[in-house]
Protein backbone atom coordinates (compact mmCIF):
# COMPACT_ATOMS: atom_id res chain seq x y z
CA UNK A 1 346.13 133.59 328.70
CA UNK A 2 349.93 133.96 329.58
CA UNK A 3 351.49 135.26 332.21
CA UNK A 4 352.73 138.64 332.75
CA UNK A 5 356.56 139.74 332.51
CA UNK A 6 357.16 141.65 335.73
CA UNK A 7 360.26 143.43 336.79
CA UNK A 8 361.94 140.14 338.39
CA UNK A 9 364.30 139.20 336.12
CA UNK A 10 366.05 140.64 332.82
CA UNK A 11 363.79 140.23 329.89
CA UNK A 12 365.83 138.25 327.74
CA UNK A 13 365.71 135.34 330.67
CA UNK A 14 361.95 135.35 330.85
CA UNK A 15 361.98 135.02 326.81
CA UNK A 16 364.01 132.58 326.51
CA UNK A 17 362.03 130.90 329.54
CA UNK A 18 358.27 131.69 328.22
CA UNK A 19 358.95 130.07 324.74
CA UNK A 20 360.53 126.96 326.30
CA UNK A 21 356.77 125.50 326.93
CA UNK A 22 355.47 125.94 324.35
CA UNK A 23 318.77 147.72 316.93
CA UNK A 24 316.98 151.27 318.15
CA UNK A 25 314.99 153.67 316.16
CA UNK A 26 317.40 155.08 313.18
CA UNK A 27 318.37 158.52 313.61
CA UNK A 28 320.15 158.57 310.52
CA UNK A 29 318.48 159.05 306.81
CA UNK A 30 318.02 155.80 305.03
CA UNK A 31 320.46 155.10 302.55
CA UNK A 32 320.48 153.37 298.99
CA UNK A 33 322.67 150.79 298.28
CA UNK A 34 323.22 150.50 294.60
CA UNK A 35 325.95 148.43 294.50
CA UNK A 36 325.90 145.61 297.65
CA UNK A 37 329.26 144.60 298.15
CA UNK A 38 328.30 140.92 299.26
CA UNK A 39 326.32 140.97 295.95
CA UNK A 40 329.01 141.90 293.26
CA UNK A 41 331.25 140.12 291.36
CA UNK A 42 334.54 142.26 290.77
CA UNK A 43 338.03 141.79 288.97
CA UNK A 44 340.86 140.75 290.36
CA UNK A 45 344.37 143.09 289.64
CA UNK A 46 345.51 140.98 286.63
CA UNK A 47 341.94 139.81 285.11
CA UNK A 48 344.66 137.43 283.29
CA UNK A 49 346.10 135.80 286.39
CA UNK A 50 343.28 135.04 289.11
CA UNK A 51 344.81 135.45 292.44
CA UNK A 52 345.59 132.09 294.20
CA UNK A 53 343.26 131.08 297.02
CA UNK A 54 343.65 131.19 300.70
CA UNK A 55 345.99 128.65 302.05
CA UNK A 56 344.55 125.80 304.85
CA UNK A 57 347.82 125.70 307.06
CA UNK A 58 350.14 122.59 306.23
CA UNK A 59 351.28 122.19 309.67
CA UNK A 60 349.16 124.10 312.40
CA UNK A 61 349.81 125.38 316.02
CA UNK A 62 349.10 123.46 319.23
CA UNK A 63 345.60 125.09 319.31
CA UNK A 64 343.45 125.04 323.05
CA UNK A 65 339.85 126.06 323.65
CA UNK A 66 339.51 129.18 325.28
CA UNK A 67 336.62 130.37 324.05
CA UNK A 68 334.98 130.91 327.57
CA UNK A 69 338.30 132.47 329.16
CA UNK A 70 338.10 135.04 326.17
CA UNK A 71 334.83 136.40 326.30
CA UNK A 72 334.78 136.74 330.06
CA UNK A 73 338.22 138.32 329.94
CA UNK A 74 336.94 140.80 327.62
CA UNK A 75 333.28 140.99 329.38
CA UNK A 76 331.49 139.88 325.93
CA UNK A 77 328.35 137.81 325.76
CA UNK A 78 328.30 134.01 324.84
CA UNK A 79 328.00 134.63 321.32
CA UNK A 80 326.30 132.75 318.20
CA UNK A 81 325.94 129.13 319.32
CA UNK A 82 328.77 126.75 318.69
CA UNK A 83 331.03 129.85 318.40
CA UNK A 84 334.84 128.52 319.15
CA UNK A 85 337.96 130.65 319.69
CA UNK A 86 341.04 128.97 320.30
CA UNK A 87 344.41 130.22 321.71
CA UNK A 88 348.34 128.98 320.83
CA UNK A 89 351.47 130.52 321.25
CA UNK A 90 354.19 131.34 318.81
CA UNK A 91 357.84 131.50 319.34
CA UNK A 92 359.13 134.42 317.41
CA UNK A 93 362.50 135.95 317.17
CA UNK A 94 363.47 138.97 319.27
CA UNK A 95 364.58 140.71 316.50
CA UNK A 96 364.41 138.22 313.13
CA UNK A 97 366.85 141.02 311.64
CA UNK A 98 369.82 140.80 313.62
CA UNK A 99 372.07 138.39 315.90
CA UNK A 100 370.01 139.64 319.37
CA UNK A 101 369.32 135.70 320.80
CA UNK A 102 365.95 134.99 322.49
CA UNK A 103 362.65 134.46 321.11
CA UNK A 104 359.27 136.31 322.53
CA UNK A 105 356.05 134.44 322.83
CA UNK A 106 353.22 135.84 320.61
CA UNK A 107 349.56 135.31 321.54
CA UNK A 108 347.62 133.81 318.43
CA UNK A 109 343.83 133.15 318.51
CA UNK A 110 341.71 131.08 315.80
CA UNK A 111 337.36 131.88 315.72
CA UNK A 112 335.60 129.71 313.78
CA UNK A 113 331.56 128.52 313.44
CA UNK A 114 330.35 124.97 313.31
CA UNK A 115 329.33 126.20 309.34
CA UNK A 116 333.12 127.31 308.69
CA UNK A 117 334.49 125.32 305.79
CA UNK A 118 337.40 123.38 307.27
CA UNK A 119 338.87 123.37 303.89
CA UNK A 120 339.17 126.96 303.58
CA UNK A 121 341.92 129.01 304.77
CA UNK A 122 342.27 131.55 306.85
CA UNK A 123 342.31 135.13 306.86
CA UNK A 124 345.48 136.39 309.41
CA UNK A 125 344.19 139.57 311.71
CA UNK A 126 346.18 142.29 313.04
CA UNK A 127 345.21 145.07 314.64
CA UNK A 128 347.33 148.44 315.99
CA UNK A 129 348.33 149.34 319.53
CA UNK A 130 345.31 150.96 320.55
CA UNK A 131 343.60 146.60 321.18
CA UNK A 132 344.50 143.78 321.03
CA UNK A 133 343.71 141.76 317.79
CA UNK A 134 342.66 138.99 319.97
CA UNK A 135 339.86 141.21 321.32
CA UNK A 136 339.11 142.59 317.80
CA UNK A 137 338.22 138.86 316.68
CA UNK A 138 336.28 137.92 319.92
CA UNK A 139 334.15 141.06 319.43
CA UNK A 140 333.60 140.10 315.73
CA UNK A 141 333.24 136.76 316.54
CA UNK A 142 330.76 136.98 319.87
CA UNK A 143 328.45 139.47 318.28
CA UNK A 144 325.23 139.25 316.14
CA UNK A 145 326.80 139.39 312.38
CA UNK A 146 328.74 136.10 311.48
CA UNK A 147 328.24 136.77 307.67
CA UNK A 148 332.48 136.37 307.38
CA UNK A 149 333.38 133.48 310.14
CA UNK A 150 330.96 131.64 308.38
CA UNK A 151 332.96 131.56 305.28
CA UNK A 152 336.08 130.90 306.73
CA UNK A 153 338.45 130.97 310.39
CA UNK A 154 339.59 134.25 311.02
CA UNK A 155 343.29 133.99 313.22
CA UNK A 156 344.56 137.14 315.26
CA UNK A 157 347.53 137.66 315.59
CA UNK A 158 348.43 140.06 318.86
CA UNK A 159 351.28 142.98 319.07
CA UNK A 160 354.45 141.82 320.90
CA UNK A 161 353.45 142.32 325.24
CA UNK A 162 349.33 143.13 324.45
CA UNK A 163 346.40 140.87 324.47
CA UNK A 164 347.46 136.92 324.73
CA UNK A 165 351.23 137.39 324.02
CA UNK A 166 353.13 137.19 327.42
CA UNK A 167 351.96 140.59 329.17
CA UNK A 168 354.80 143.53 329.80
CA UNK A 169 354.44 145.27 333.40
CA UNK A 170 357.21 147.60 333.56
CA UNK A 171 355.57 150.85 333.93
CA UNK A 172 354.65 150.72 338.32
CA UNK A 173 357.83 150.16 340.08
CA UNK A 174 358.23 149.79 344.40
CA UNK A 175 359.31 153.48 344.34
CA UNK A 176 356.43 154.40 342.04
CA UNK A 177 353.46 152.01 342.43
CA UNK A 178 351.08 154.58 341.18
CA UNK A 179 352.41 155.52 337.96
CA UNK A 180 350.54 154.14 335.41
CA UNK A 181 347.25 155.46 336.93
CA UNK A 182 348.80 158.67 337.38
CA UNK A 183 349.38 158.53 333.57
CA UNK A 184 345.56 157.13 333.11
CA UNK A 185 344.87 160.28 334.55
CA UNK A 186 347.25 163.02 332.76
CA UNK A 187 348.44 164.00 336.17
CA UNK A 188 345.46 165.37 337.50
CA UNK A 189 345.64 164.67 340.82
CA UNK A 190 349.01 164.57 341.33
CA UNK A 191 350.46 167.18 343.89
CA UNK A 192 351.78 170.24 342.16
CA UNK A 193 354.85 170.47 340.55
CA UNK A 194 357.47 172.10 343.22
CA UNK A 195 358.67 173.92 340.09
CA UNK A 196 355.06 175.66 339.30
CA UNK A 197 354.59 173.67 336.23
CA UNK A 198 351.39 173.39 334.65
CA UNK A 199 349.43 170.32 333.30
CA UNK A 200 351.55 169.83 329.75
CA UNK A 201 354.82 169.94 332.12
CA UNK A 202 353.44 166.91 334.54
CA UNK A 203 352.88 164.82 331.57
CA UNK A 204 356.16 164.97 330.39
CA UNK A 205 357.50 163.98 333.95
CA UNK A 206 354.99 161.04 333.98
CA UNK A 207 356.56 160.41 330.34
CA UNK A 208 360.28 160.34 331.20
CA UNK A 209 359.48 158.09 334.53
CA UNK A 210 357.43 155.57 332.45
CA UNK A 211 360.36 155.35 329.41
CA UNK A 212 363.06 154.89 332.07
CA UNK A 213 361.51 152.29 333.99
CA UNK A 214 359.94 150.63 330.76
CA UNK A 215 363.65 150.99 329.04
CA UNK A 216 365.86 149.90 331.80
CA UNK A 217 363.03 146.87 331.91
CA UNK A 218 363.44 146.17 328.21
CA UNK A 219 366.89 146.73 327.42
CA UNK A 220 368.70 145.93 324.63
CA UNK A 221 365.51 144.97 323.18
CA UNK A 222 363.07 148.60 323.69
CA UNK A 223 363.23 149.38 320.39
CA UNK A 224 361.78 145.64 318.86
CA UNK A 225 358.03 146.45 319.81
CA UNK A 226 357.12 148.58 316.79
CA UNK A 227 354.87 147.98 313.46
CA UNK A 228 357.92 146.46 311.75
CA UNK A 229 358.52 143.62 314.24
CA UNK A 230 355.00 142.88 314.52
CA UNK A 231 354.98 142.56 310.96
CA UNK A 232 358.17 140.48 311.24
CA UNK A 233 355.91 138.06 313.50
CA UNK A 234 353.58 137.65 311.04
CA UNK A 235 356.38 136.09 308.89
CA UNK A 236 356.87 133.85 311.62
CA UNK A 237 353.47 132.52 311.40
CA UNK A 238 353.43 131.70 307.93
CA UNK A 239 355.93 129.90 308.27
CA UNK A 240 355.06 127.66 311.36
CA UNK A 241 352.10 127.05 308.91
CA UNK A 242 354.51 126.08 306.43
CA UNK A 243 352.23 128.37 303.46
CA UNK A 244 353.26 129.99 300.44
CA UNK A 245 351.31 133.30 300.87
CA UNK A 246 348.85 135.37 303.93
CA UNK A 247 345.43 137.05 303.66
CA UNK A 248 346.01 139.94 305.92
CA UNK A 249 343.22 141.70 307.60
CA UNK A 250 344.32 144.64 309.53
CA UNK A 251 342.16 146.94 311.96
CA UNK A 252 342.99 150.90 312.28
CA UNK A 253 346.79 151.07 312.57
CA UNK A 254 347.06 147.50 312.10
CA UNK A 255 347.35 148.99 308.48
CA UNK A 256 351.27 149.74 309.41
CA UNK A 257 351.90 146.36 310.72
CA UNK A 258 349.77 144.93 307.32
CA UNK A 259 352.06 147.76 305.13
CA UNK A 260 355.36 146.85 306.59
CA UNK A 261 354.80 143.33 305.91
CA UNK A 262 353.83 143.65 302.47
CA UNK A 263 357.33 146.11 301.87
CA UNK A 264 359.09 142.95 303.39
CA UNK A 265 357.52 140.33 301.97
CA UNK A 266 355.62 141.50 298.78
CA UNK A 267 355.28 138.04 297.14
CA UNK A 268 354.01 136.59 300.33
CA UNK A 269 350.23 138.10 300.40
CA UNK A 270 347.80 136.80 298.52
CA UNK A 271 345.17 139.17 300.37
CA UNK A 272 345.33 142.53 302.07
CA UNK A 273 342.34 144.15 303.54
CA UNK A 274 342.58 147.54 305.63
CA UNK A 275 339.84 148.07 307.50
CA UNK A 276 338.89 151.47 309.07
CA UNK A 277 342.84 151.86 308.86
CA UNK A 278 344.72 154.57 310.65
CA UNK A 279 346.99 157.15 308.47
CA UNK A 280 350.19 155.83 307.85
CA UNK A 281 353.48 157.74 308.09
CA UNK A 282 351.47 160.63 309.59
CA UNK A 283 353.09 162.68 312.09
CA UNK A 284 351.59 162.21 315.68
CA UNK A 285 349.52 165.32 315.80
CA UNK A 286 347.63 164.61 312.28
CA UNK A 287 347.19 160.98 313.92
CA UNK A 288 345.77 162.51 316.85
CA UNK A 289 343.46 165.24 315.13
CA UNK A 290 342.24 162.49 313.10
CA UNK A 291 340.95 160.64 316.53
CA UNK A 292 339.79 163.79 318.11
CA UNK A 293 337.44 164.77 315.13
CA UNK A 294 336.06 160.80 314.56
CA UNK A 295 335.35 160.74 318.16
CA UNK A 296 333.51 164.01 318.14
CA UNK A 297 331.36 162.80 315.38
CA UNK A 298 330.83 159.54 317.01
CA UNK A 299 329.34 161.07 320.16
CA UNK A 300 327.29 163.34 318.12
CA UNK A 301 325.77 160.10 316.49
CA UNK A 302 325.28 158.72 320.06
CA UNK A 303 323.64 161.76 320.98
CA UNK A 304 321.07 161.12 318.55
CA UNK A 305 320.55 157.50 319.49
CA UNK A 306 320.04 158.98 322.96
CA UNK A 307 317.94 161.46 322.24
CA UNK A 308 315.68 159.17 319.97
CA UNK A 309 315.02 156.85 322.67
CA UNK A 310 314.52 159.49 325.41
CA UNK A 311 317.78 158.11 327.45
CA UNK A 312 318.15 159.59 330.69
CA UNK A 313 320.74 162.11 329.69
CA UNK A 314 317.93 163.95 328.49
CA UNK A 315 316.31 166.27 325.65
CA UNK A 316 320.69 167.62 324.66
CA UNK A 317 322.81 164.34 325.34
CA UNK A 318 326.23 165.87 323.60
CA UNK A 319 325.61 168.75 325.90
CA UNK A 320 325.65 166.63 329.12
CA UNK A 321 328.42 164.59 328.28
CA UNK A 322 330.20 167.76 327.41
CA UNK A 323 329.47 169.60 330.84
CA UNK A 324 330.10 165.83 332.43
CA UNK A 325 333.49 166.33 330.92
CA UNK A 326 333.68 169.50 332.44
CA UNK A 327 332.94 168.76 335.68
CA UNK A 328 335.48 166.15 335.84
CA UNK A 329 338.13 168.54 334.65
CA UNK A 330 337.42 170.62 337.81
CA UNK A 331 337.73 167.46 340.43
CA UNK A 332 333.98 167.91 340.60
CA UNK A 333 334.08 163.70 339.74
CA UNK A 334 337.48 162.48 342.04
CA UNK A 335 338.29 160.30 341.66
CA UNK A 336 337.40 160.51 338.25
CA UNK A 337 339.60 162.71 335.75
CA UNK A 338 338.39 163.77 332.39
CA UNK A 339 340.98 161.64 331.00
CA UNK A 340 339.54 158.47 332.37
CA UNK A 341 336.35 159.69 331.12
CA UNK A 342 337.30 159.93 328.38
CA UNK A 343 338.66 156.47 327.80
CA UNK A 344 335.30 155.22 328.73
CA UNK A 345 333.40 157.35 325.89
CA UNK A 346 336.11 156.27 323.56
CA UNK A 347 335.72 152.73 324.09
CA UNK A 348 331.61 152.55 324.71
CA UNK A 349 331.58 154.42 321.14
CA UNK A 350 334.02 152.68 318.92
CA UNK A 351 332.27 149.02 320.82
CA UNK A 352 330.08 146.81 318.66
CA UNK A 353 326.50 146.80 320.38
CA UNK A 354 324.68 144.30 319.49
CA UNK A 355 321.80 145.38 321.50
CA UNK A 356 321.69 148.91 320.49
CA UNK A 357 319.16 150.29 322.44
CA UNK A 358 319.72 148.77 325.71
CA UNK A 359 323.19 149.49 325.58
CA UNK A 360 323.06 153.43 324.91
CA UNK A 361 320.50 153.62 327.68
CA UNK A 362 322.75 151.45 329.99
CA UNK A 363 325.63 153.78 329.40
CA UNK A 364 323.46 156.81 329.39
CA UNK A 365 322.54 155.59 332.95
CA UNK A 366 325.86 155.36 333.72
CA UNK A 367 326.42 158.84 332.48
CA UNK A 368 323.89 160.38 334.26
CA UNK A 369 324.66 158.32 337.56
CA UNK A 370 328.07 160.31 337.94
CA UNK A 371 326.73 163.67 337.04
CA UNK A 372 324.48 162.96 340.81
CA UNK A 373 327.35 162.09 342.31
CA UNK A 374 327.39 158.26 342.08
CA UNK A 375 330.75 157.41 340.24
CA UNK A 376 330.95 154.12 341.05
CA UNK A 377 329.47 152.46 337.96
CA UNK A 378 331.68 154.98 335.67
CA UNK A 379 334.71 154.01 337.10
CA UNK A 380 334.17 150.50 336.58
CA UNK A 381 333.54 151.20 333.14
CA UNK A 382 336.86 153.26 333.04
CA UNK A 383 339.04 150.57 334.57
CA UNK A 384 337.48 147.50 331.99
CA UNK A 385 338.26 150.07 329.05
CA UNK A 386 341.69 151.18 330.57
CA UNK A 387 342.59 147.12 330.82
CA UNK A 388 341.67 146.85 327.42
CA UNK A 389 343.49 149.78 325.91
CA UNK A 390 345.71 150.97 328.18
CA UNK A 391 348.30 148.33 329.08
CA UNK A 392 351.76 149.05 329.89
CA UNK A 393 352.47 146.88 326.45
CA UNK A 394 349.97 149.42 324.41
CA UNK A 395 351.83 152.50 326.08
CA UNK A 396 355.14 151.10 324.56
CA UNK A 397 353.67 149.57 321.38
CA UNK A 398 352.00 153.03 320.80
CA UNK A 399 355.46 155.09 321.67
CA UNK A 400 357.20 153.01 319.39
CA UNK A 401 354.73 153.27 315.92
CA UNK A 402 354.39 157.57 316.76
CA UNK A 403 356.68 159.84 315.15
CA UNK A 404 357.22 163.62 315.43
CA UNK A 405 355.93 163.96 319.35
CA UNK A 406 355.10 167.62 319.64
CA UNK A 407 357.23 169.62 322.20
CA UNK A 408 355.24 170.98 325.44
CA UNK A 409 354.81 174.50 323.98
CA UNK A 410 353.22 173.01 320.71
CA UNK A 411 350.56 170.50 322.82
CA UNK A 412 349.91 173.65 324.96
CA UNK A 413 348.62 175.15 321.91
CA UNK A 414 347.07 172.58 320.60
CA UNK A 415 344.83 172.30 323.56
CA UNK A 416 344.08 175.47 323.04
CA UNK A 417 342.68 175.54 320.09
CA UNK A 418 341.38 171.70 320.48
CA UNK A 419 339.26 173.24 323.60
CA UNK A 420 337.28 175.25 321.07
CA UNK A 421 337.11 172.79 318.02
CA UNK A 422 336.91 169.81 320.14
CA UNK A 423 335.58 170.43 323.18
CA UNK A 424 334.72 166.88 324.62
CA UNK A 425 337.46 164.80 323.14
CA UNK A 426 340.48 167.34 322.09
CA UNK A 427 341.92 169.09 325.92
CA UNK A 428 343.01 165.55 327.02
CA UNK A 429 344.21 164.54 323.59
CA UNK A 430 346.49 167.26 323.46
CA UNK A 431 347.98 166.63 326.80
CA UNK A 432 348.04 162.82 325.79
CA UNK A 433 350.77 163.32 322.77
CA UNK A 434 353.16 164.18 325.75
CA UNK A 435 353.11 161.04 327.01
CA UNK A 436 355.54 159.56 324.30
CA UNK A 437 357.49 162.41 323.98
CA UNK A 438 360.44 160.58 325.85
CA UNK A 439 360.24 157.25 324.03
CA UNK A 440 363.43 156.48 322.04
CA UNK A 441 362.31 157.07 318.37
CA UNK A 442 362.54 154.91 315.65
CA UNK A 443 361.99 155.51 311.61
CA UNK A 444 358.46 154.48 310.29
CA UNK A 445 358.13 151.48 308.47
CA UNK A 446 358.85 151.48 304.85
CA UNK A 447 355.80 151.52 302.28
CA UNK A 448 355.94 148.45 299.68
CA UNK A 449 357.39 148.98 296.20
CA UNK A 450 355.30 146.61 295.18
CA UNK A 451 352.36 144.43 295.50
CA UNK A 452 350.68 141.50 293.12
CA UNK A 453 347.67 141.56 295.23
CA UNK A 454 344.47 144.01 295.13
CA UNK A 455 344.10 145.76 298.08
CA UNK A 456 340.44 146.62 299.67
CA UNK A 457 339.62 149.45 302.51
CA UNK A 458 336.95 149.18 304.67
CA UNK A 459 336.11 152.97 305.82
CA UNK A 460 333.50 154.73 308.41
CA UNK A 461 332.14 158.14 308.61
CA UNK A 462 332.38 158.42 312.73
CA UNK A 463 335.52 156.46 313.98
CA UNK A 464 336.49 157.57 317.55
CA UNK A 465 339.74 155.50 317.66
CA UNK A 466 341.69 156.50 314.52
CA UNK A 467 339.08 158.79 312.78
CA UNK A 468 338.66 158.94 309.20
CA UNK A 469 341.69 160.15 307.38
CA UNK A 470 343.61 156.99 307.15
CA UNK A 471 341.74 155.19 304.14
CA UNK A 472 343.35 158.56 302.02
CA UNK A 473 346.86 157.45 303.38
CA UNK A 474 346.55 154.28 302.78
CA UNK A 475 345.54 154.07 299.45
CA UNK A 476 347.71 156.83 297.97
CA UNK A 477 350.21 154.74 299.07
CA UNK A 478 349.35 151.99 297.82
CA UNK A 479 348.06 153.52 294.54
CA UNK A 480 351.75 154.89 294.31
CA UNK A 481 352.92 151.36 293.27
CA UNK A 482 350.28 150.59 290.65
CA UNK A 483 348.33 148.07 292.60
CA UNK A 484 344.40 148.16 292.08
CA UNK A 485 342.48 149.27 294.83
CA UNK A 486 338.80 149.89 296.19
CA UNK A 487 337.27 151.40 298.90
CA UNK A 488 334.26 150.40 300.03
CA UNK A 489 332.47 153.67 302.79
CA UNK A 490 330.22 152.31 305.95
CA UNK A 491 327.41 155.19 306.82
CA UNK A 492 327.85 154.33 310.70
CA UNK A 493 329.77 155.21 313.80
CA UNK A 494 332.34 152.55 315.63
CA UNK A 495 335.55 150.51 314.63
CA UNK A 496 336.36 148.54 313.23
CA UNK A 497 334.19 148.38 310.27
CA UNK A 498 333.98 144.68 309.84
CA UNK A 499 332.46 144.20 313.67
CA UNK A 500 329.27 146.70 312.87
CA UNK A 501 328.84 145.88 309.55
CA UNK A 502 327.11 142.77 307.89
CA UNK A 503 327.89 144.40 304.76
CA UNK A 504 331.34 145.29 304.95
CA UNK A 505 332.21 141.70 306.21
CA UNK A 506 330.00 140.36 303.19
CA UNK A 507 332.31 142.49 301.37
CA UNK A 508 336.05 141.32 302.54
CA UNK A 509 333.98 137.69 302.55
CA UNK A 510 333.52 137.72 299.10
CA UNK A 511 337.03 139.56 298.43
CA UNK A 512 338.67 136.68 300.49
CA UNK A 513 337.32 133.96 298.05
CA UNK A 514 337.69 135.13 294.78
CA UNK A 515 340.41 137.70 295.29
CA UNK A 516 337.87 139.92 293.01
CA UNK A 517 337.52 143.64 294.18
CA UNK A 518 333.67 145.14 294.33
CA UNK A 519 333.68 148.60 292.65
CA UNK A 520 335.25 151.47 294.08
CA UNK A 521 333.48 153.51 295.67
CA UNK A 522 330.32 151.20 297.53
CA UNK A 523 328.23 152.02 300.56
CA UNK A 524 327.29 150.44 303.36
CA UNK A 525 324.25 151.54 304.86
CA UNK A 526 324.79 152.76 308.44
């Protein structure tokens, strides 16, 4: 794991420095497969040209075990036996596009069985702001469904100051130590605004102290931590590995990163999966709605898990989280906000379990522990999520992909109406699109042209971190430059897809090899 950049010296100095080294009863109805991805043989794009195959690196990266500092780091089991993950660093231009000097050190991470192939190549992971793809892999890789690693190494590649690349703290200055958990927290304990503002108006304070400290930190360089330089570092890794083309995998709004590569580089993929993928070139409030509602169905399924096993939240589980929530919106939890709540819910339900029923009665004990009084195990939960998803990196990372921040007035209304539709999830979420409002903006990416590769989506009915409107994005655009797609639906709640589902990873497995795309339109049962 690196080490973080503080506010010690101008960031350009620590670049330049840092790269110098170098399962429970079902609740749901059973469904029929017809058409098994894993099982079908499709076409490729061109049935006249077969798609060339993965490429085994010519010259790899200075690779180290760190399989055991990973999946404590990120609190996972030990995983299938034999399981390796390895970690290396990769020097990558500040900003490949202009003159700015310096490089920035990118965290890359390689899983792999003792059945993967060493002959076959591997398939390059990214992931969006909201975890790290380094995370994404060591939860697909440490839990019970290895039907993909087992066909090949899987290599993530994390966003510029998240997950293994050299950590940004920025955000918690001498005069301010408390900001970022003040953030965490919306501003809910914070003493009242000597102005009479109300909640929306402390959010955008919190917003304009975290961009100026994160800024002044960052300068010149503030605006090089969006989609399009990640993609740009993904450039860089092909060629360290000295390949002609990269099978992309991207996770939720990893799907921007995966896009923005492929409108750089189109005749550099020779794969492109999107899996559960965020909408691209939505505004931030569709991008939002889109999280509220997945994470409202999400609970609802973990309600029913609950409820089927008699959990101690008892006969109406939504309806306890949902008065839980309340409660902590009224101090009745301090030091627990709603917010931080929140974050926990979010991350328990979007979380592979291998263990299903254990783990929905250990969090539904966890639950029900605060609602007596005893917070202590909930906010443990909240600050292990909040280091996962929450990093000062993430809060810039996400500032920099959003685009069309709603003013105060708008979010006011918005939670508002999100209080009624959304009751759990959408008060918070509301408040939460304030929080970039003061970020310099920057232009989305640019969709490809054009692509020689088929491109196959991985999409879930109940996904509480990016919801389930992106797979319509991302196909229509890439449908809009005549490239054959398929979408392949997963009947269960979480995110990715490919870390719940043996199905969907038989699915990009056999993809991977053959470059062949299963019929649009398949299910995965749930």
């Amino acid at each position: 794991m690196t080490s973080p950049l503080r506010r010690t010296w101008p960031l350009a100095v620590v670049l330049a420095l840092c790269c110098a080294c170098s399962a429970g009863p079902s609740v749901r109805p059973d469904v029929a497969v017809e058409q098994r991805p894993g099982e079908l043989t499709g076409r490729p794009a061109d049935a006249a040209q077969e798609p060339p195959p993965l490429e085994v690196p010519a010259t790899d990266l200075d690779w180290s075990d760190c399989t055991r500092t990973t999946l404590d780091t990120l609190g996972l089991g030990p995983g299938p036996a034999g399981l390796i993950i390895e970690c290396a660093q990769l020097a990558a231009p500040i900003d490949a596009a202009s003159a700015i000097p310096g490089t920035f050190s990118v965290g890359v991470s390689r899983a792999r069985l003792p059945q993967t192939p060493t002959d076959a190549g591997p398939l390059v992971l990214t992931s969006g702001a909201d975890r790290s793809s380094t995370a994404t892999l060591a939860a697909l890789a440490a839990g019970p469904i290895t039907d993909l690693l087992a066909t090949r190494p899987v290599v993530a590649v994390d966003r510029r100051g998240i997950g293994t690349s050299t950590v940004i703290e920025c955000i918690d200055t001498p005069t301010d130590p408390g900001l970022r958990q003040n953030m965490l927290d919306l501003g809910q304990f914070s003493p009242p605004d000597p102005d009479g503002g109300d909640a929306a108006d402390k959010v955008m304070t919190l917003s304009r102290d975290a961009t100026v400290a994160c800024t002044d930190f960052l300068q010149p360089q503030e605006l090089a931590f969006d989609a399009a330089h990640a993609a740009d570092d993904l450039e860089q890794l092909r060629m360290a590995w000295g390949v002609e083309r990269l099978g992309l995998l991207a996770t939720g709004h990893g799907a921007a990163v995966a896009l923005s590569y492929a409108a750089k580089h189109p005749d550099r993929l020779s794969r492109l999966v999107l899996d559960a993928p965020g909408s691209v070139r939505a505004d931030a409030v569709t991008s939002a709605e889109s999280r509220v509602a997945g994470q409202e169905a999400a609970l609802a399924a973990f309600a029913r898990q609950c409820a089927a096993l008699a959990c101690s939240l008892g006969t109406d589980p939504r309806s306890a989280v949902a008065d839980l929530v309340r409660r902590a919106s009224a101090g009745e939890l301090a030091p627990v906000s709603s917010n931080g709540l929140v974050i926990a819910l979010t991350g328990f339900l979007g979380a592979p379990r291998g263990d299903q029923q254990a783990r929905v009665r250990e969090f539904a004990d966890v639950l029900s522990a605060a609602g007596r009084g005893d917070v202590g195990p909930l906010q443990s939960l909240i600050g292990h999520t909040a280091a996962a998803t929450d990093s000062d990196g993430q809060f810039i990372a996400r500032c920099s992909d959003g685009h069309q921040w709603p003013t105060p007035g708008r979010a006011r209304e918005l939670r508002t109406a999100w209080a009624d539709q959304y009751p759990v999830f959408g008060p918070d979420a509301a408040l939460s699109l304030l929080l970039c409002t003061a970020w310099p903006t920057t232009p989305p990416p640019e969709p490809p042209a054009q692509l020689d590769v088929a491109v196959l989506t991985l999409s879930g009915i109940a996904d509480p971190v990016v919801g389930s409107d992106g797979p319509g994005s991302v196909t229509g655009t890439v449908a809009a430059v005549g490239t054959a797609t398929a979408t392949v639906g997963w009947l269960g709640s979480g995110h990715p897809v490919s870390t719940h589902s043996g199905c969907g990873q038989l699915a990009i497995a056999d993809y991977a090899r053959t470059g062949a795309l299963p019929p649009d339109g398949g299910a995965c049962p749930g």
